[in-house]
Every structure is written in C-alpha cells, then in structure tokens.
C-alpha atoms as a PDB file:
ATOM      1  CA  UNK A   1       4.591  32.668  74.274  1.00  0.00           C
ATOM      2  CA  UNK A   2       7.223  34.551  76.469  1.00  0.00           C
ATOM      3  CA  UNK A   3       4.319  35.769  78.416  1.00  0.00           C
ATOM      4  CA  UNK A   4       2.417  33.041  78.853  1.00  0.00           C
ATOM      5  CA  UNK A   5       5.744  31.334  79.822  1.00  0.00           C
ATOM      6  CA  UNK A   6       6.372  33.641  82.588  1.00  0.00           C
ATOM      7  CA  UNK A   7       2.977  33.215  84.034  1.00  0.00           C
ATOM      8  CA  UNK A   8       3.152  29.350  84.147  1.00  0.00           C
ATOM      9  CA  UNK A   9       6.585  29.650  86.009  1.00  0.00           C
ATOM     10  CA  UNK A  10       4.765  32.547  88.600  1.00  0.00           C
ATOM     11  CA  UNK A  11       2.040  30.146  88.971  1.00  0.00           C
ATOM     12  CA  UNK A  12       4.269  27.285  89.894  1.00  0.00           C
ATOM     13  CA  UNK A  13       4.395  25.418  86.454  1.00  0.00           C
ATOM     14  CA  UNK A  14       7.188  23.611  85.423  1.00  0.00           C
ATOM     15  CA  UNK A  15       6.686  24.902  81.793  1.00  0.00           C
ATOM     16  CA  UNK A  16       4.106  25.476  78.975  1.00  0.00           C
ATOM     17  CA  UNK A  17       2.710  23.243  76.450  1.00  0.00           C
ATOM     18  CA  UNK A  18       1.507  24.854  73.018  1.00  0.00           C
ATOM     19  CA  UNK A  19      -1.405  23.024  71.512  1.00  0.00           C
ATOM     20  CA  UNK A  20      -2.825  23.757  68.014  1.00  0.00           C
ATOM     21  CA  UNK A  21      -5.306  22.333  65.258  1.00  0.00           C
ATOM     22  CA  UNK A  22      -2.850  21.323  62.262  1.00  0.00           C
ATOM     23  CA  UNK A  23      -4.936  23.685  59.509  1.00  0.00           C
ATOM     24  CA  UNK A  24      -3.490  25.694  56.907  1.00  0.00           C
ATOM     25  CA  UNK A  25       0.329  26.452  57.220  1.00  0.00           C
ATOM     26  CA  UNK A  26       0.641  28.703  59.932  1.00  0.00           C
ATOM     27  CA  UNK A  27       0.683  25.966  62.589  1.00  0.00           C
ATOM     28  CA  UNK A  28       3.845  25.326  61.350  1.00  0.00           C
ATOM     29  CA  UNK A  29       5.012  28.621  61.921  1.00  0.00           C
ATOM     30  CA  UNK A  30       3.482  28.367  65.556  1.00  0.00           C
ATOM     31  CA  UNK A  31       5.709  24.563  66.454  1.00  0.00           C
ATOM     32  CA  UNK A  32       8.655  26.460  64.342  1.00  0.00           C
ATOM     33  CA  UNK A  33       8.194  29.161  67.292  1.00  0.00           C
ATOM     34  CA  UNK A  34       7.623  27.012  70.336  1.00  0.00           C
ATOM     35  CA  UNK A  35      10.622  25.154  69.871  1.00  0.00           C
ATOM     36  CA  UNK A  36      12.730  27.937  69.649  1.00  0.00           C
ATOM     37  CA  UNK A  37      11.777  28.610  73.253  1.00  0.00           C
ATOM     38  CA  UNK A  38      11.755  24.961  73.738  1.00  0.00           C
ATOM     39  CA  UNK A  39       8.332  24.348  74.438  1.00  0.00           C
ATOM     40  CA  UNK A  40       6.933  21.051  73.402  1.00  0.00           C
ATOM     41  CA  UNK A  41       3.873  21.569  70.732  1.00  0.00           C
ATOM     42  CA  UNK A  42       0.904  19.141  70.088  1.00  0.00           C
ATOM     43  CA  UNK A  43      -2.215  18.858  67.860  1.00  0.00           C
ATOM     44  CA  UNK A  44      -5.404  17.850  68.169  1.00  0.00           C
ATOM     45  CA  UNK A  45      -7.728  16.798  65.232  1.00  0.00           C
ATOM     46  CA  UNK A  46     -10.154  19.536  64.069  1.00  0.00           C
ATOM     47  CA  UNK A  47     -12.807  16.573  64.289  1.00  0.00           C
ATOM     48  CA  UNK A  48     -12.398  15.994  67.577  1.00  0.00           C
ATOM     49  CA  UNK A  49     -12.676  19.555  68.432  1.00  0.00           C
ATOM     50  CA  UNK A  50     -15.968  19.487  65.768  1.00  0.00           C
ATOM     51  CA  UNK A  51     -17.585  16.947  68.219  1.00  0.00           C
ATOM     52  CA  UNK A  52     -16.123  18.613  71.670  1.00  0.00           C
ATOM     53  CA  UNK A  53     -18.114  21.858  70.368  1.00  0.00           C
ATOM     54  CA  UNK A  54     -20.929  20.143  69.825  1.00  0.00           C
ATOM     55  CA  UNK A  55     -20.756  17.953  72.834  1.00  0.00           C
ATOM     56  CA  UNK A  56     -20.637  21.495  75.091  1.00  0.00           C
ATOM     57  CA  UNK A  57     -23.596  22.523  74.356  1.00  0.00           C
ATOM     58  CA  UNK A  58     -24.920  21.240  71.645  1.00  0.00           C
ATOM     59  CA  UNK A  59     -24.440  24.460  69.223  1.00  0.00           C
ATOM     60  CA  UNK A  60     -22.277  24.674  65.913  1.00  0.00           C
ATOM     61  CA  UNK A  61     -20.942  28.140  67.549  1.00  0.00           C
ATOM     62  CA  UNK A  62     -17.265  28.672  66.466  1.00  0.00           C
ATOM     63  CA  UNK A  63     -15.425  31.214  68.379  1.00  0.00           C
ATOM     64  CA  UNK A  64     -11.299  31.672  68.515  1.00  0.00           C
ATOM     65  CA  UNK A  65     -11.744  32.308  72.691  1.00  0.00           C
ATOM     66  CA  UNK A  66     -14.366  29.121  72.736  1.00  0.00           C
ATOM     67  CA  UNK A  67     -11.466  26.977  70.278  1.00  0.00           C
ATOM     68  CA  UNK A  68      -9.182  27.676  72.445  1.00  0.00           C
ATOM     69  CA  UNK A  69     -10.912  26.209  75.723  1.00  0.00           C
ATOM     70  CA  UNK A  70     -11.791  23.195  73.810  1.00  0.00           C
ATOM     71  CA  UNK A  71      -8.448  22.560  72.326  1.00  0.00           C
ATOM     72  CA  UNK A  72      -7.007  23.049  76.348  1.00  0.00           C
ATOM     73  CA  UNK A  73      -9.251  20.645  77.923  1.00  0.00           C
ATOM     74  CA  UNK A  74      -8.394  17.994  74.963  1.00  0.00           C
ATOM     75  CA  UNK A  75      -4.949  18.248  75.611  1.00  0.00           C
ATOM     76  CA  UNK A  76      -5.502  18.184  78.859  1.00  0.00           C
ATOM     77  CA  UNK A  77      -6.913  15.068  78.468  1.00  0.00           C
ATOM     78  CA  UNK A  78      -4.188  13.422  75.941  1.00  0.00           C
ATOM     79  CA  UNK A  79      -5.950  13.478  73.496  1.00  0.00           C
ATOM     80  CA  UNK A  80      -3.581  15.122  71.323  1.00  0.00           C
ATOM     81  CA  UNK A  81      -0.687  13.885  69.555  1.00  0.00           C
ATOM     82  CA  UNK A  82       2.992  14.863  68.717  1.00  0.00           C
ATOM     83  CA  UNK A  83       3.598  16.686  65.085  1.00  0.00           C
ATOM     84  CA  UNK A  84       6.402  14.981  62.799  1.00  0.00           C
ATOM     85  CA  UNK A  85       9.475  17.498  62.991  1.00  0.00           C
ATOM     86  CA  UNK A  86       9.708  20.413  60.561  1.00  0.00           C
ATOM     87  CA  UNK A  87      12.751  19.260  57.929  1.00  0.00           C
ATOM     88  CA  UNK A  88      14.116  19.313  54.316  1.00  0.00           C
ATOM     89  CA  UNK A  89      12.391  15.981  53.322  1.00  0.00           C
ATOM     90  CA  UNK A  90       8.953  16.597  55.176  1.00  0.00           C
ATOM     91  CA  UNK A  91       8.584  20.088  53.458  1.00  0.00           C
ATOM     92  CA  UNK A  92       9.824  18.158  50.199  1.00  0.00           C
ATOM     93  CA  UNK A  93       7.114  16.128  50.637  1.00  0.00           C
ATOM     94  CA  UNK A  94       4.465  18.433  51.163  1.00  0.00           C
ATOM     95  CA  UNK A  95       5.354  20.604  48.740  1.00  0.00           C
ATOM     96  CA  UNK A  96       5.071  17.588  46.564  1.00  0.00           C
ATOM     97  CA  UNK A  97       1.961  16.981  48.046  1.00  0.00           C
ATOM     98  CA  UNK A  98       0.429  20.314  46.836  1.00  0.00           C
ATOM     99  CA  UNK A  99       2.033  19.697  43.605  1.00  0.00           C
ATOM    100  CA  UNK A 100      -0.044  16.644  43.041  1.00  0.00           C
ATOM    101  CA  UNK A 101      -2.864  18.228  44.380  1.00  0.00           C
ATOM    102  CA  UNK A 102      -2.827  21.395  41.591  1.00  0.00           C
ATOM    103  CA  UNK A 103      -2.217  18.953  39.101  1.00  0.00           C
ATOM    104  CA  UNK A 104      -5.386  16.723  39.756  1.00  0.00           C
ATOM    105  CA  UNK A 105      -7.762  19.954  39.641  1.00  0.00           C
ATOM    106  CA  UNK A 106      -5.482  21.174  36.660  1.00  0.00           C
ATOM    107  CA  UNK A 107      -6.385  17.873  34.833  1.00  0.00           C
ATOM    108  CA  UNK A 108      -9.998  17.590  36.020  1.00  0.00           C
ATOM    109  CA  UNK A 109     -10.344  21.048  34.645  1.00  0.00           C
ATOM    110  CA  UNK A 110      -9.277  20.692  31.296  1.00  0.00           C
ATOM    111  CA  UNK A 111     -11.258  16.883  30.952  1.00  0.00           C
ATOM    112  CA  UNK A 112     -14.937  19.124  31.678  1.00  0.00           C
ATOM    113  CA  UNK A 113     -13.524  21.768  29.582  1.00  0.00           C
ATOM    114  CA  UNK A 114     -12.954  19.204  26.329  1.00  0.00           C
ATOM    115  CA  UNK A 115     -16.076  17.199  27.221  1.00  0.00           C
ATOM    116  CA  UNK A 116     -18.065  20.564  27.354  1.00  0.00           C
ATOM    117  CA  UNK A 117     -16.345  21.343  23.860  1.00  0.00           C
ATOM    118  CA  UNK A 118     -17.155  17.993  22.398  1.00  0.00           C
ATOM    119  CA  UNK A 119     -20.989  17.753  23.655  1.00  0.00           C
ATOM    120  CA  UNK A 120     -21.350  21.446  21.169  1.00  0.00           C
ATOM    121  CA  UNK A 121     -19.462  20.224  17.945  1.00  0.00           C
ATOM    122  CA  UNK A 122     -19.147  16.383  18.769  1.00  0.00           C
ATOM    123  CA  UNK A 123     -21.148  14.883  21.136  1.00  0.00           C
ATOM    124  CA  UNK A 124     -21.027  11.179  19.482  1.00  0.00           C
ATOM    125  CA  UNK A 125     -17.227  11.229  19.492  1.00  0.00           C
ATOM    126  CA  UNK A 126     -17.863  10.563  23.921  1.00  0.00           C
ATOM    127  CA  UNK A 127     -19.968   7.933  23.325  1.00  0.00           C
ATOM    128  CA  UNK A 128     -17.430   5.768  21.656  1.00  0.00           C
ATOM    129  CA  UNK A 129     -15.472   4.399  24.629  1.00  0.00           C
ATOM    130  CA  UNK A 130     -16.716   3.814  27.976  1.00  0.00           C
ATOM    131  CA  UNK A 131     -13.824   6.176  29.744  1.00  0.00           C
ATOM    132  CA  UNK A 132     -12.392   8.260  26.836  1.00  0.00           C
ATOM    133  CA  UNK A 133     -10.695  10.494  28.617  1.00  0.00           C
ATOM    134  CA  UNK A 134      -8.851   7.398  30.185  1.00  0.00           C
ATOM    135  CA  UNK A 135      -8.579   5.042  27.290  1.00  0.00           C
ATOM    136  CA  UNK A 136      -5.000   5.573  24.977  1.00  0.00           C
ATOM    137  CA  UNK A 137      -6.826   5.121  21.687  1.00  0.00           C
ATOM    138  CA  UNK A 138      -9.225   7.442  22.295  1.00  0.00           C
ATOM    139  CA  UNK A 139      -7.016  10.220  22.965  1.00  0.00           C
ATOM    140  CA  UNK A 140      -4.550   9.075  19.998  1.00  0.00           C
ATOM    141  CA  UNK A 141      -7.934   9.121  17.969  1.00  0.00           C
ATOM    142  CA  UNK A 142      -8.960  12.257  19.128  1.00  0.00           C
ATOM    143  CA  UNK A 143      -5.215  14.069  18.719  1.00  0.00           C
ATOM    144  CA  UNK A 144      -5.307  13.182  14.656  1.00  0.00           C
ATOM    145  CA  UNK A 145      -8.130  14.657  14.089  1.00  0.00           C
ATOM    146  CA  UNK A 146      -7.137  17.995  15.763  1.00  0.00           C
ATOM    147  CA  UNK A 147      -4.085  18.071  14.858  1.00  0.00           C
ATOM    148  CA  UNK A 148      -3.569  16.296  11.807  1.00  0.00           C
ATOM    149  CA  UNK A 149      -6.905  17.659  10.027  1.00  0.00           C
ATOM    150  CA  UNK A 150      -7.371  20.851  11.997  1.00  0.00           C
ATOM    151  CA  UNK A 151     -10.851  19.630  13.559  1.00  0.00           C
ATOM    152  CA  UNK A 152     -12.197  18.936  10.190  1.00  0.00           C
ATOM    153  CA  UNK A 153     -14.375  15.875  10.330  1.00  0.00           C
ATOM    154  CA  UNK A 154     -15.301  15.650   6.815  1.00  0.00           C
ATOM    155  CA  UNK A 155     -11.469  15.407   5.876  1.00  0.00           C
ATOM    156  CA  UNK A 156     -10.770  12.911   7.990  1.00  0.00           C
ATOM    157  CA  UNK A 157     -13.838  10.692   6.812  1.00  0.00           C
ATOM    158  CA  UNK A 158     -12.247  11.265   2.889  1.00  0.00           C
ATOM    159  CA  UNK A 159      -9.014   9.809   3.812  1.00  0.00           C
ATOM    160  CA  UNK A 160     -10.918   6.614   4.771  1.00  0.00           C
ATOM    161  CA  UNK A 161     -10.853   4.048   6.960  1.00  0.00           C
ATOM    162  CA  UNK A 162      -7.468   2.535   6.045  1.00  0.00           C
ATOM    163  CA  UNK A 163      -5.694   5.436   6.592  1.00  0.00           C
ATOM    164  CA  UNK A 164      -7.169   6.375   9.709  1.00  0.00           C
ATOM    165  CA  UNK A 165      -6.084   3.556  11.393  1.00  0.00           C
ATOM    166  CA  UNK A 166      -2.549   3.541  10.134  1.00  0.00           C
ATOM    167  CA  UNK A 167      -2.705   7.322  11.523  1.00  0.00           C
ATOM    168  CA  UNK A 168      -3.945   6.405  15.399  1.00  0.00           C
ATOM    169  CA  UNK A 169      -1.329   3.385  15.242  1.00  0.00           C
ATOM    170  CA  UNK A 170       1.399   5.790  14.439  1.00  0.00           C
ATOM    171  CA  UNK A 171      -0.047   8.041  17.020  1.00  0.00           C
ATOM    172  CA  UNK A 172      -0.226   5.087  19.833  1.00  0.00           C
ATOM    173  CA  UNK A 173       3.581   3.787  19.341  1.00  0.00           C
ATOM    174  CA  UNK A 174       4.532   8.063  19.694  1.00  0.00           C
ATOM    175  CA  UNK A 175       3.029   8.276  22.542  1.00  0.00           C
ATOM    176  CA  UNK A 176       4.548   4.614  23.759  1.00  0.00           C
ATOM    177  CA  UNK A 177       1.825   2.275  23.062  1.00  0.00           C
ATOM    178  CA  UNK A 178       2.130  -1.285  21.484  1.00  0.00           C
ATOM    179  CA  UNK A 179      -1.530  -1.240  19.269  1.00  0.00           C
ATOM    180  CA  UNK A 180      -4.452   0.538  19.151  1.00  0.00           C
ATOM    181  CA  UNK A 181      -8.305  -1.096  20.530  1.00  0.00           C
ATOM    182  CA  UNK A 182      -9.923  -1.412  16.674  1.00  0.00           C
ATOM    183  CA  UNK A 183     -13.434  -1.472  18.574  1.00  0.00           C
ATOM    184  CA  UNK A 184     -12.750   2.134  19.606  1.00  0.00           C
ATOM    185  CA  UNK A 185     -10.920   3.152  16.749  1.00  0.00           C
ATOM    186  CA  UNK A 186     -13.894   1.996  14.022  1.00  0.00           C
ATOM    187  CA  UNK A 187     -16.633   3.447  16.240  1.00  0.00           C
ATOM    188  CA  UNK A 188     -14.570   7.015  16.478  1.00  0.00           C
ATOM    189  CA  UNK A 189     -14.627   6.900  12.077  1.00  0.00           C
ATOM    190  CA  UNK A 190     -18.004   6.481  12.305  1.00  0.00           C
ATOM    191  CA  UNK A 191     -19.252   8.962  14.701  1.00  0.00           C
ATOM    192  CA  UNK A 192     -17.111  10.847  12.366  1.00  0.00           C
ATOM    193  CA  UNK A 193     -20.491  11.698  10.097  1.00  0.00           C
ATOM    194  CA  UNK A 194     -22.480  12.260  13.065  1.00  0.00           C
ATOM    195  CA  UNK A 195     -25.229  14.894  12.396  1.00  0.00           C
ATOM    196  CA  UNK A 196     -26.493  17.661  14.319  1.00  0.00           C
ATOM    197  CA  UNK A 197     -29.376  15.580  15.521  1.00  0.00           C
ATOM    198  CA  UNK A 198     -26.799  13.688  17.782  1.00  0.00           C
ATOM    199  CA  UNK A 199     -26.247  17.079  19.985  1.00  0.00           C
ATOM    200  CA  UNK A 200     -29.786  16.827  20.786  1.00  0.00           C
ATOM    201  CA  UNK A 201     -29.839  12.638  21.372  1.00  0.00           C
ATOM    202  CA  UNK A 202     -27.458  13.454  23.772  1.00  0.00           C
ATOM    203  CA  UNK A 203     -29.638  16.426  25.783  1.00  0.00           C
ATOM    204  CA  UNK A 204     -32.161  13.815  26.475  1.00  0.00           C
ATOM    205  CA  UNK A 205     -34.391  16.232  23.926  1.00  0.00           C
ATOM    206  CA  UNK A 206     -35.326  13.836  21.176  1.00  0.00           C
ATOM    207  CA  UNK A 207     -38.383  11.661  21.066  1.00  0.00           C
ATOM    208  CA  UNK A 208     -38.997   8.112  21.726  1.00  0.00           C
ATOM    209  CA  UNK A 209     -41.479   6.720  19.422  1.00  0.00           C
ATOM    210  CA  UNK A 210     -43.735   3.463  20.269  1.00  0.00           C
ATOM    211  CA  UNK A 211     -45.150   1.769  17.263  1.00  0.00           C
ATOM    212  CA  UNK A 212     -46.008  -1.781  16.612  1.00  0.00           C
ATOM    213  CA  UNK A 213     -47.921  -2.916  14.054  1.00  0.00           C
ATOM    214  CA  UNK A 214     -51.418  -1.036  14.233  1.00  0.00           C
ATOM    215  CA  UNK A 215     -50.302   0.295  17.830  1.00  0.00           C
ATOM    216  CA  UNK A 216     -49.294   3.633  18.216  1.00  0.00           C
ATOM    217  CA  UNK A 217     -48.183   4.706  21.620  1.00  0.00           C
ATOM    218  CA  UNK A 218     -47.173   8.131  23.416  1.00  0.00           C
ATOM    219  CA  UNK A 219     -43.892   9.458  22.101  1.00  0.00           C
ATOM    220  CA  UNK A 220     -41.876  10.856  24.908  1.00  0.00           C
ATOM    221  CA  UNK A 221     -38.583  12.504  25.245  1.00  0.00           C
ATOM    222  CA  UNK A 222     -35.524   9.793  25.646  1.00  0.00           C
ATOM    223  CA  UNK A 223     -34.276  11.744  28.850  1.00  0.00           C
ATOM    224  CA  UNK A 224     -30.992  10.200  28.559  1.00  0.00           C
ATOM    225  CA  UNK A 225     -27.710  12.164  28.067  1.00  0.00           C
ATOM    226  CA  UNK A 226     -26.399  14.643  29.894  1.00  0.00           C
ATOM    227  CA  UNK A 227     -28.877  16.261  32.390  1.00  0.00           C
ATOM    228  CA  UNK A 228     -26.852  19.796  32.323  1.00  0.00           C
ATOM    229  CA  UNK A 229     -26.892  20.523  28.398  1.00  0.00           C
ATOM    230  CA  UNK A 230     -30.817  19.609  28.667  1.00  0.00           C
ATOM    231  CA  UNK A 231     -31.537  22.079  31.282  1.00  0.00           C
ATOM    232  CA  UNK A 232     -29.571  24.671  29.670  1.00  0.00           C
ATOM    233  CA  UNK A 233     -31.327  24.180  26.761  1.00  0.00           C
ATOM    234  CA  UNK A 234     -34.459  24.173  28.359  1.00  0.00           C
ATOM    235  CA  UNK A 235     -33.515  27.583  30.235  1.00  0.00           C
ATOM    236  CA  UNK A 236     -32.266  29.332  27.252  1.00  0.00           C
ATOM    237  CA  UNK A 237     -35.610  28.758  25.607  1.00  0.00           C
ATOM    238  CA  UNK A 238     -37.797  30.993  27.840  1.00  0.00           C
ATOM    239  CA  UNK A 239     -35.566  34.056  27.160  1.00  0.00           C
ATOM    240  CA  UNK A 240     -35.603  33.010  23.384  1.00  0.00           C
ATOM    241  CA  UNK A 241     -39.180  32.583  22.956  1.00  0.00           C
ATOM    242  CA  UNK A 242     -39.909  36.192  24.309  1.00  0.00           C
ATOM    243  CA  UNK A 243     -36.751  37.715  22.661  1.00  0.00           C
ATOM    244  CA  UNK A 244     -36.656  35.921  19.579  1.00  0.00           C
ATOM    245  CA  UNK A 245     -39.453  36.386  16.635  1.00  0.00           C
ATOM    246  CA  UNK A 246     -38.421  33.339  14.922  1.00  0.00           C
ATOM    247  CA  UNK A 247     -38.748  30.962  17.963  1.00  0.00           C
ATOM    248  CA  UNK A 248     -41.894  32.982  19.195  1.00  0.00           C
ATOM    249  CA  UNK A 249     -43.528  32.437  15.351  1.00  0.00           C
ATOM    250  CA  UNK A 250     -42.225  29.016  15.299  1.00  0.00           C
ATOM    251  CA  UNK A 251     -43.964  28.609  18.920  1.00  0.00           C
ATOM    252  CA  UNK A 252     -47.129  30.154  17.922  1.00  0.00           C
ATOM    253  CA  UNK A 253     -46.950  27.582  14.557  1.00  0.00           C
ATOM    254  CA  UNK A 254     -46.994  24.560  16.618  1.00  0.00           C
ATOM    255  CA  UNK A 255     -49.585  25.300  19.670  1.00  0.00           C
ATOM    256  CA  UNK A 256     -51.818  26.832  17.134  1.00  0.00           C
ATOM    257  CA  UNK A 257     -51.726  24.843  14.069  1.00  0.00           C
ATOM    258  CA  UNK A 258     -54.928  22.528  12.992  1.00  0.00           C
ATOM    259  CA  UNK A 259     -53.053  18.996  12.388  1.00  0.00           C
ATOM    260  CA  UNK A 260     -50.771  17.389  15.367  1.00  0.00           C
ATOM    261  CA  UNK A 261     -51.248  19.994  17.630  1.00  0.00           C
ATOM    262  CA  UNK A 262     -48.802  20.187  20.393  1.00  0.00           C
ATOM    263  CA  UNK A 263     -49.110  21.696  24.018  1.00  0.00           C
ATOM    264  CA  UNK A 264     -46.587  24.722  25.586  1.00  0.00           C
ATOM    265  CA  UNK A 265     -44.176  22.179  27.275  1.00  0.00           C
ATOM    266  CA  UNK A 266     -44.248  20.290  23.756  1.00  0.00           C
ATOM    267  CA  UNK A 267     -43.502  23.259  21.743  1.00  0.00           C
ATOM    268  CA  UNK A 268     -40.878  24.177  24.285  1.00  0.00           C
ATOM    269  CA  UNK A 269     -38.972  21.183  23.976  1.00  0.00           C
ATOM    270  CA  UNK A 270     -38.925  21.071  20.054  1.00  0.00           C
ATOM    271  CA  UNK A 271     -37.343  24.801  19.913  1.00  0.00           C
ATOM    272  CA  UNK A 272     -34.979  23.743  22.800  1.00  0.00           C
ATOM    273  CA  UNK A 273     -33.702  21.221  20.151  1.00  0.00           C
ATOM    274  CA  UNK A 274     -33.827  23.408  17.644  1.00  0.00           C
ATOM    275  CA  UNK A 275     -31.714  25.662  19.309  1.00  0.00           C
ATOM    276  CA  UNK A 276     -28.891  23.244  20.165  1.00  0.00           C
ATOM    277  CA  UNK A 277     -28.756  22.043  16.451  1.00  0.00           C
ATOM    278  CA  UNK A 278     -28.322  25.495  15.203  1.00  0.00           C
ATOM    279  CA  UNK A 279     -25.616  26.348  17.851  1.00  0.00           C
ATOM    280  CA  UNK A 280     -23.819  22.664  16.701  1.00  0.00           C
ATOM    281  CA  UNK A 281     -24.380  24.835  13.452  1.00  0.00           C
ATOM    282  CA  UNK A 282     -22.969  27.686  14.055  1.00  0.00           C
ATOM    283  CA  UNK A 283     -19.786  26.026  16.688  1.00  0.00           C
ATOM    284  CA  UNK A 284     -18.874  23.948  13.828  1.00  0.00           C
ATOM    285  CA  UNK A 285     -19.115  26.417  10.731  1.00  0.00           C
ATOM    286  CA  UNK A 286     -18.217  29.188  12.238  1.00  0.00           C
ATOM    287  CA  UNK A 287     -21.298  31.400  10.796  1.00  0.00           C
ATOM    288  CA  UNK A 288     -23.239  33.731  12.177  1.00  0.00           C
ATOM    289  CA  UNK A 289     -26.812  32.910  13.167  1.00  0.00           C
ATOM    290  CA  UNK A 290     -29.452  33.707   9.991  1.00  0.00           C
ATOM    291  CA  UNK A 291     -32.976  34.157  10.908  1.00  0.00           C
ATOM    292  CA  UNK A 292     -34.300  33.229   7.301  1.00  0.00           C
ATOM    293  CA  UNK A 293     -31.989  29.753   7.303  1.00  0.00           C
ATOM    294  CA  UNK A 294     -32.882  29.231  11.304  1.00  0.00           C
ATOM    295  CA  UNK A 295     -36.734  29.452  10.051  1.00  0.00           C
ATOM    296  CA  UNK A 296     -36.195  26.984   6.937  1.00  0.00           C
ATOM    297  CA  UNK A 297     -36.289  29.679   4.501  1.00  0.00           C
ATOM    298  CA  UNK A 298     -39.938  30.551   5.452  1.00  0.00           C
ATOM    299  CA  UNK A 299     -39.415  33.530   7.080  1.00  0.00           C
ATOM    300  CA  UNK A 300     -38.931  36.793   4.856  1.00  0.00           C
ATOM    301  CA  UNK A 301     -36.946  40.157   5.408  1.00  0.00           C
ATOM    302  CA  UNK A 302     -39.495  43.386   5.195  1.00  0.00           C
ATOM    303  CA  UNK A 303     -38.110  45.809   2.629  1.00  0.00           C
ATOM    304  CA  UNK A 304     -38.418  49.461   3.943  1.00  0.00           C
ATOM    305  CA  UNK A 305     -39.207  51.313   0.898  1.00  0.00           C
ATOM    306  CA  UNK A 306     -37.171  54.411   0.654  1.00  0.00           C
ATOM    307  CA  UNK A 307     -37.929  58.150   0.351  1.00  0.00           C
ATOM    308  CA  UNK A 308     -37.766  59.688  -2.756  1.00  0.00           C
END
C-alpha cells in the first residue's frame, strides 16, 4: 500500500483508493490496513464481478491479475460501496453470526444422524408425526423410551398405555410444555410393536398386491419410503449374492424353483429385504449374524470328520 501510495502521488494522484471483494476474513484485515494509512476502502459484490468476468469475454476464467482489473474498472465506475466500520459490536455480531451458523449444521447433523438410527431399529417410530424432529411430544416420546427404558421397546409396551402417557406428560411440563398431542402420543405406543417387516415398508422394498374378487393383478414393489435405504439395500445385494452362500443358495432357490418362479431383478429385491430385516435383527439384539437362522434353519453346517 505504501508503494502503491507513492506512485499515485508521482503520477499526480491526490491519493489511493483500496477496493476488495468482502470474502472470507482477510478483507477485514486489508480495510483494518488501509485506514491506518488513511486510505478510504470499498467493496464490490463477488456477483457483480461473476458477471463482469463473464461479460469480458465470455469465459468462466478466474485469475488474481484478471480480478483485480475487473474489481478496478467497477470501482471505477461506482459501483462499489462503503464497508460498515470494524468495531466491538460489529465483530460481536459476526461472531454471533458464525455461532448460529455452527449450531444449525451442528443440529442438522445430529437430526440425519437419529433419523438414520431410527430407519435401522425403528423406522415406524418417524412415521408417527408429520415433523418429529420438530414436534415437542415426539421428542418427549422419544426421550422415555431411551432414557427411561434404555431403548427397550418391549418394556415400554408392558407398562401400558396408561402409564406411558402419564410418563410423556411428565416429560412435556420438564421440558416446559402445558400437554402432550394424544394423536402422536397413541400412534408412538403403537409403532411400539412394530416388526422387522416395517424396515423394509419403509425402503420402498415390499410388495403391493392387486386382488379383487377373481382378479389377480401384477404385484409390484410400493416404492415409497426413503429412496437412500432402498438403494443401499439394493447395492449391498450384488456384493452379497457373490460373497455370501446363503443369499447366492437362496438366489439360486427362487430363479430356479418349479412353482412361482421369479426373474433376477425379482430375486434381487426379495434378498435386499431380507437383508435389511436381518440387520433390524441384528441392530436391535445385538447378535451376531447366523447363517443357519438367516437361512430359516434349512441350511446345515458340514462336519469335517477328524483324523484318527
């Protein structure tokens, strides 16, 4: 800057103006500078210098010398403007700012982390309120059965109905609530015996059945659900079908068999379901995966005999 001002004076310049695109911090650092030698500092808007480097010639080349020519000829032209002054309650703000900002992806994070939880070990549980992760009961619902019952769905269904809504009331007026929405509360007791079969409802992987009367339409898959877990179901079964023996036998079984007969993509999609019940399984057990219960007990253990 001290150079730059001593060329404007030997050119005949009555001073230098420092001009900027407000990114980042360090422009801050730069106006901090400038008026420390009592140069004035502007900005222009990185869109406007987006369109003036397009505008040149229409290119999307980005270069600090080509920036800088862009940025001179729009301040040039006053289009520019002057930066609010550097003190103690605009850096409070921003600071605050950045605060806010770290919270909202801290919070987003930890929603898709619980959702991706719940879709494994209790996918009906999200289907009970229309925003759960915004509705009070929900979450009051949701916090007795972790923490009161340790996750265990099975207790909580014992203790009944009664009891269960005496314990999210409690939990609503702790957390400063007046009383709970019954509509979500009863629906969250009774997706509390929600089977296995639920997980794969909500892939989009189980099929839709047309009958009426005599008629006896296609059956297709619902597709509904979440379109994620179904293609990571769908993706995991390639690898398992060639790695697996039980889900290559179980494959062979249903593209080979004499009586209802199904094609590859058919057989696909029933082992893709399979294998999201057994992980629901194994997530909310906590036991290892067993070949002989995975193939319904048909599937036997060869005994090596031993040497004598």
């Amino acid at each position: 800057m001290d150079w730059a001002g001593k060329q404007a004076a030997a050119k005949g310049f009555t001073g230098v103006t420092v001009a900027c695109e407000p990114t980042g911090h360090r422009w801050r650092v730069l106006g901090q500078l400038a008026a420390d030698r009592r140069m004035p500092s502007v900005c222009v808007q990185p869109m406007l210098t987006s369109w003036a480097r397009r505008s040149e010639d229409l290119t999307f080349d980005k270069t600090d010398e080509k920036d800088a020519v862009l940025i001179a000829r729009l301040t040039a032209q006053l289009r520019c403007y002057v930066p609010e002054p550097t003190d103690e309650t605009w850096g409070r703000l921003r600071h605050l700012g950045a605060r806010r900002a770290q919270l909202l992806v801290d919070s987003g994070r930890q929603v898709q982390q619980i959702r991706a939880l719940l879709e494994c070990v209790w996918p009906a549980a999200l289907q009970t309120a229309r925003h759960p992760f915004r509705s009070a009961t929900w979450t009051a619902a949701l916090t007795v059965v972790v923490d009161r019952d340790g996750g265990d769905l099975a207790r909580t269904r014992r203790r009944g109905l009664a009891r269960w809504e005496n314990a999210v009331r409690r939990e609503i007026i702790r957390r400063g609530g007046i009383r709970p929405c019954l509509r979500i509360v009863h629906a969250m007791f009774t997706a509390l015996c929600d089977p296995a079969g639920a997980l794969v409802k909500h892939a989009g992987l189980a099929p839709r059945e047309k009958l009426s009367g005599t008629f006896i339409g296609r059956t297709k898959l619902t597709g509904q659900g979440r379109p994620g877990l179904r293609l990571a179901a769908w993706r995991t079964v390639w690898g398992a079908q060639r790695a697996n023996p039980v889900y290559a036998d179980r494959f062979t079984h249903l593209t080979t068999r004499e009586h209802n007969k199904l094609t590859a993509t058919q057989a696909q999609a029933v082992i893709a379901a399979a294998i999201l019940r057994q992980l629901h399984a194994i997530v909310t057990t906590g036991k290892a995966w067993d070949p002989a219960i995975a193939a319904h007990g048909t599937r036997t253990t060869t005994m090596m005999p031993l040497a004598a």
